[in-house]
Structure formats: C-alpha cells, structure tokens
Protein backbone atom coordinates (compact mmCIF):
# COMPACT_ATOMS: atom_id res chain seq x y z
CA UNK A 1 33.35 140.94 2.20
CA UNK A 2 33.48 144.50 3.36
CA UNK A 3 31.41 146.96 2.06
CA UNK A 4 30.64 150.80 2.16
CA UNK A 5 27.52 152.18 1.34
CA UNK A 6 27.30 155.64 0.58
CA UNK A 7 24.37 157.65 0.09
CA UNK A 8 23.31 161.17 -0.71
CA UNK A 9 19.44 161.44 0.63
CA UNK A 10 17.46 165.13 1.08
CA UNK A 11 14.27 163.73 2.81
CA UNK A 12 15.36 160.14 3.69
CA UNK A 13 13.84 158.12 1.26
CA UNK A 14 17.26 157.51 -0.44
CA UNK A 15 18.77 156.46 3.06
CA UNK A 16 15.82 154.07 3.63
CA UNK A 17 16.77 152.32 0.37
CA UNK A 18 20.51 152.22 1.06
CA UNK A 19 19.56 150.56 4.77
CA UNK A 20 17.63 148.64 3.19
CA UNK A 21 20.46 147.43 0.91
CA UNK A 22 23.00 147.12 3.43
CA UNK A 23 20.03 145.13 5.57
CA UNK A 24 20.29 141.96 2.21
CA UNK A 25 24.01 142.40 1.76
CA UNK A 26 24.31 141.53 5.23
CA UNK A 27 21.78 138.61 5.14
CA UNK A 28 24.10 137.07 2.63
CA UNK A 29 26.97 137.24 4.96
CA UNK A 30 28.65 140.52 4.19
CA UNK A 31 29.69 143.08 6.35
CA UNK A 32 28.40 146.56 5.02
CA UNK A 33 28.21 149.66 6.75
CA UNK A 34 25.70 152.55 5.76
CA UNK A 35 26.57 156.34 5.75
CA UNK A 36 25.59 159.68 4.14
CA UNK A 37 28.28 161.04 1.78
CA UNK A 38 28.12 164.00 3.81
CA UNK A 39 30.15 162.51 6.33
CA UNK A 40 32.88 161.41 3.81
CA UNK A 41 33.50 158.28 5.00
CA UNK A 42 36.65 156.80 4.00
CA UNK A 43 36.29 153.63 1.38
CA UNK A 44 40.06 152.67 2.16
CA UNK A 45 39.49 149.69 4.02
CA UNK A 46 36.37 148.36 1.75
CA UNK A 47 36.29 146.07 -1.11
CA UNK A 48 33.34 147.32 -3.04
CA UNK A 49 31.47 150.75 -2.35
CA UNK A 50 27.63 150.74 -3.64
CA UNK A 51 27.43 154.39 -3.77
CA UNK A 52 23.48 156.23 -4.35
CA UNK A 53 21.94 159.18 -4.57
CA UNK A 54 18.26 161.08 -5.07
CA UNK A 55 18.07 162.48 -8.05
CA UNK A 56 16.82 165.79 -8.57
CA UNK A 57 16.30 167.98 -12.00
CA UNK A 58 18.37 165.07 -13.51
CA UNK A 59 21.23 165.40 -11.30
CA UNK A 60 22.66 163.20 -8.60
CA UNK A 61 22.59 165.48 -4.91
CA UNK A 62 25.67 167.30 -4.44
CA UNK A 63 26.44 165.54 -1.60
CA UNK A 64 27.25 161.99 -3.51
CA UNK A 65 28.70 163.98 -6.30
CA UNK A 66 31.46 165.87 -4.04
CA UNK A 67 32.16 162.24 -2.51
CA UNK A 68 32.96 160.45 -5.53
CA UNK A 69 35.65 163.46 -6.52
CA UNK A 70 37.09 163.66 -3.40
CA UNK A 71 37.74 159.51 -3.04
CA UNK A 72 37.48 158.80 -7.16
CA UNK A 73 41.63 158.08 -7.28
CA UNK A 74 40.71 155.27 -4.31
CA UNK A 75 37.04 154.17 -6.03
CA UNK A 76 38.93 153.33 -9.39
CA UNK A 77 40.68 150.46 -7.70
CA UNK A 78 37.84 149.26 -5.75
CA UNK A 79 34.15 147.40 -7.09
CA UNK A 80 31.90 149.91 -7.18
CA UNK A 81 27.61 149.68 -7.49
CA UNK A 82 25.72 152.79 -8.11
CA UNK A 83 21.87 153.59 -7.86
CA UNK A 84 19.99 156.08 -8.20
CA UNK A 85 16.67 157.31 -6.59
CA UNK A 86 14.54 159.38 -8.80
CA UNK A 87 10.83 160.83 -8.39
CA UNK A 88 10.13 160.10 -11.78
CA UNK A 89 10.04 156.47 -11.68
CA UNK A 90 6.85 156.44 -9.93
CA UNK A 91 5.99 156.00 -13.74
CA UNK A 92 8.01 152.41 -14.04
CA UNK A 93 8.92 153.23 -17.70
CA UNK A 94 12.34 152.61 -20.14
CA UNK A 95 12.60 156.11 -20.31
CA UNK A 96 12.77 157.11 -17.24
CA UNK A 97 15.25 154.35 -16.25
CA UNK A 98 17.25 155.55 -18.69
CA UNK A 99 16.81 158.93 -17.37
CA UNK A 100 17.74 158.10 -13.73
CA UNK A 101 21.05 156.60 -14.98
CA UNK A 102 22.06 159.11 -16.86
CA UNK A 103 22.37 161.14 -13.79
CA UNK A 104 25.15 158.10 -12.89
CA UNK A 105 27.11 158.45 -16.10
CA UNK A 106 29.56 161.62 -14.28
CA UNK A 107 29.96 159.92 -11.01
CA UNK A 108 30.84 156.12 -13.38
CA UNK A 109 33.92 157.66 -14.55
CA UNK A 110 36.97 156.13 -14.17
CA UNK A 111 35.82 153.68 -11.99
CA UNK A 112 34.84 149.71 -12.11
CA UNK A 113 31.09 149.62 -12.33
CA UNK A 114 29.78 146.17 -11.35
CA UNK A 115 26.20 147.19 -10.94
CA UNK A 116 23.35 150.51 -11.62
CA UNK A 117 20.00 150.25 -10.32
CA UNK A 118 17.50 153.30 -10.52
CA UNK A 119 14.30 153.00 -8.12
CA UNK A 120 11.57 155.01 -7.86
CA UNK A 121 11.37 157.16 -4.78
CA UNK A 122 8.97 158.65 -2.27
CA UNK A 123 7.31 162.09 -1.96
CA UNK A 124 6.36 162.73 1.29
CA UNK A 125 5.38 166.37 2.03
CA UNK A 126 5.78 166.80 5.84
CA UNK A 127 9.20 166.46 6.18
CA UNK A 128 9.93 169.13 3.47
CA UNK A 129 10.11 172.77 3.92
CA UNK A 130 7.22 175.09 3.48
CA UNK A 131 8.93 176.55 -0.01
CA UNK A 132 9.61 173.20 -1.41
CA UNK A 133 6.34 172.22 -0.15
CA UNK A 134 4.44 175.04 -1.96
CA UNK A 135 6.87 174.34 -5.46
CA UNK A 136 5.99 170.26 -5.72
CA UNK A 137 1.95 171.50 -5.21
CA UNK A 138 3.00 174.30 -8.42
CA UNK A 139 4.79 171.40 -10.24
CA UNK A 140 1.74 169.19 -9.09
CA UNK A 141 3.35 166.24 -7.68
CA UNK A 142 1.59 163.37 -6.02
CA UNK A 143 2.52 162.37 -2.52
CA UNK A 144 3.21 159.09 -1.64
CA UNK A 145 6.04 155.92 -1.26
CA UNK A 146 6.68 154.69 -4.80
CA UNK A 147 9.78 152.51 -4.03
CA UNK A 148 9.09 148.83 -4.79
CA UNK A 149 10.92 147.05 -2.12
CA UNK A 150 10.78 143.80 -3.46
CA UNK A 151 12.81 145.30 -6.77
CA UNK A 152 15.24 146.76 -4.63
CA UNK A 153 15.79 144.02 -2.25
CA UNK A 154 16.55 141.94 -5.44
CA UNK A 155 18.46 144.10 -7.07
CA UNK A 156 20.77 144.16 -3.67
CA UNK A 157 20.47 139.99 -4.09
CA UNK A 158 21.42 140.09 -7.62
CA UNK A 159 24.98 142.22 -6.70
CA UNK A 160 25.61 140.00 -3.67
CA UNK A 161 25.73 137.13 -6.03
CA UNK A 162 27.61 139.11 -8.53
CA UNK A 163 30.19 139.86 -5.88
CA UNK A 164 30.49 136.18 -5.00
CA UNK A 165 30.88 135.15 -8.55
C-alpha cells in the first residue's frame, strides 16, 4: 500500500519519529515515503496519509496545519493517521495525552481518522536558537530525548495491521 507521511518538525525530533514510522510501515511491506509539510507534497497518488506534527503552546506547527487546508478536499477521501509530538509528555500521563490530541481535533476535520498517537518528544538545546534557548532555561525545561521508541514503533505496527484489516 502506498503511503505519505507528512510531518511538521522545528528541531527534528518530530521528523525522527515520522522516519522512524515510515522505517515499520515499510518492514511490513508498504511503500511509504517521508516528507516535511513544508514541501507540500501531493497525497494524490497515496492511499492513506499519516500526517504529524510537534506541538507547541497546544498547537500543531503551522507548517502541518497549512498542509492539511491546502490538500483537506483530497485527505477526506483518503485513510488518514495523525500524531502528535508534544514536550509535555515527558510526564507519560492521561492528561497530557489528552492534551496532545486536542491539538489534532482542527486538523481531524472532515477527514477519515483511522489512527492518533501522541509521543513524547525531545528537548535538545544545541540545535535551537540562542532566544529560544534562553526562554526554555526561563520556562525551566529539562533537556533530553523523551520519545519511547518502542511505543512508537508499535503504535506504527498497530496501524499497519489496521490498514491490512
């Protein structure tokens, strides 16, 4: 089966995740290609678009957001997954699942949600910019990789299956 995997990813931790996606997807014999919703890659010729984003001050990045209204007429025929990547679920808590997905709820609109996943992210200070930098020290945020591969890689398992069935 064909599939597109969008992503929307400041400091690459939420384009590590999609690979990483795309890299079970395509053990289980699909053929999935990853890009950054920047780029606007056309889901025409895919049958199910797993579409993610970091999430920051509650809201999906821009970038993901601009993709799903440019394409959402072509998405609302198609199977679509969404996940979302979120600092805040370096505390693996209900409530801050919840939180994550909320962030989903404007891009699920209209369209055929098979699948949401919300993984906790990474914080890695050298590849930010000095200002953002100095704000997560004010906002006192920990630095670090958070994401639990093994959860994502399953979660990717469990909508390969769920795609099959």
């Amino acid at each position: 089966m064909k599939i597109l995997i969008v992503h929307a990813s400041r400091y690459g931790s939420t384009a590590e995740v999609a690979e990483s996606i795309g890299d079970v997807l395509r053990e289980s014999g699909h053929d999935v290609v990853v890009w950054a919703a920047r780029e606007m890659p056309s889901p025409r010729n895919y049958a199910v678009i797993v579409a993610g984003g970091a999430v920051h001050a509650g809201h999906v990045l821009g970038d993901l957001q601009r993709y799903v209204a440019k394409y959402r007429g072509e998405l609302a025929s198609k199977r679509v997954a969404l996940f979302a990547v979120a600092g805040n679920l370096r505390d693996d808590t209900e409530e801050n699942h919840r939180q994550a997905e909320m962030a989903l709820l404007p891009l699920e609109r209209g369209l055929s949600c098979v699948a949401r996943g919300s993984f906790a992210g990474a914080v890695n200070l050298r590849r930010m910019p000095f200002p953002v930098r100095f704000l997560m020290r004010l906002m006192k945020a920990v630095p670090g990789d958070y994401r639990r591969w093994n959860e994502i890689r399953a979660w990717a398992s469990d909508l390969s299956a769920r795609l099959a069935g």
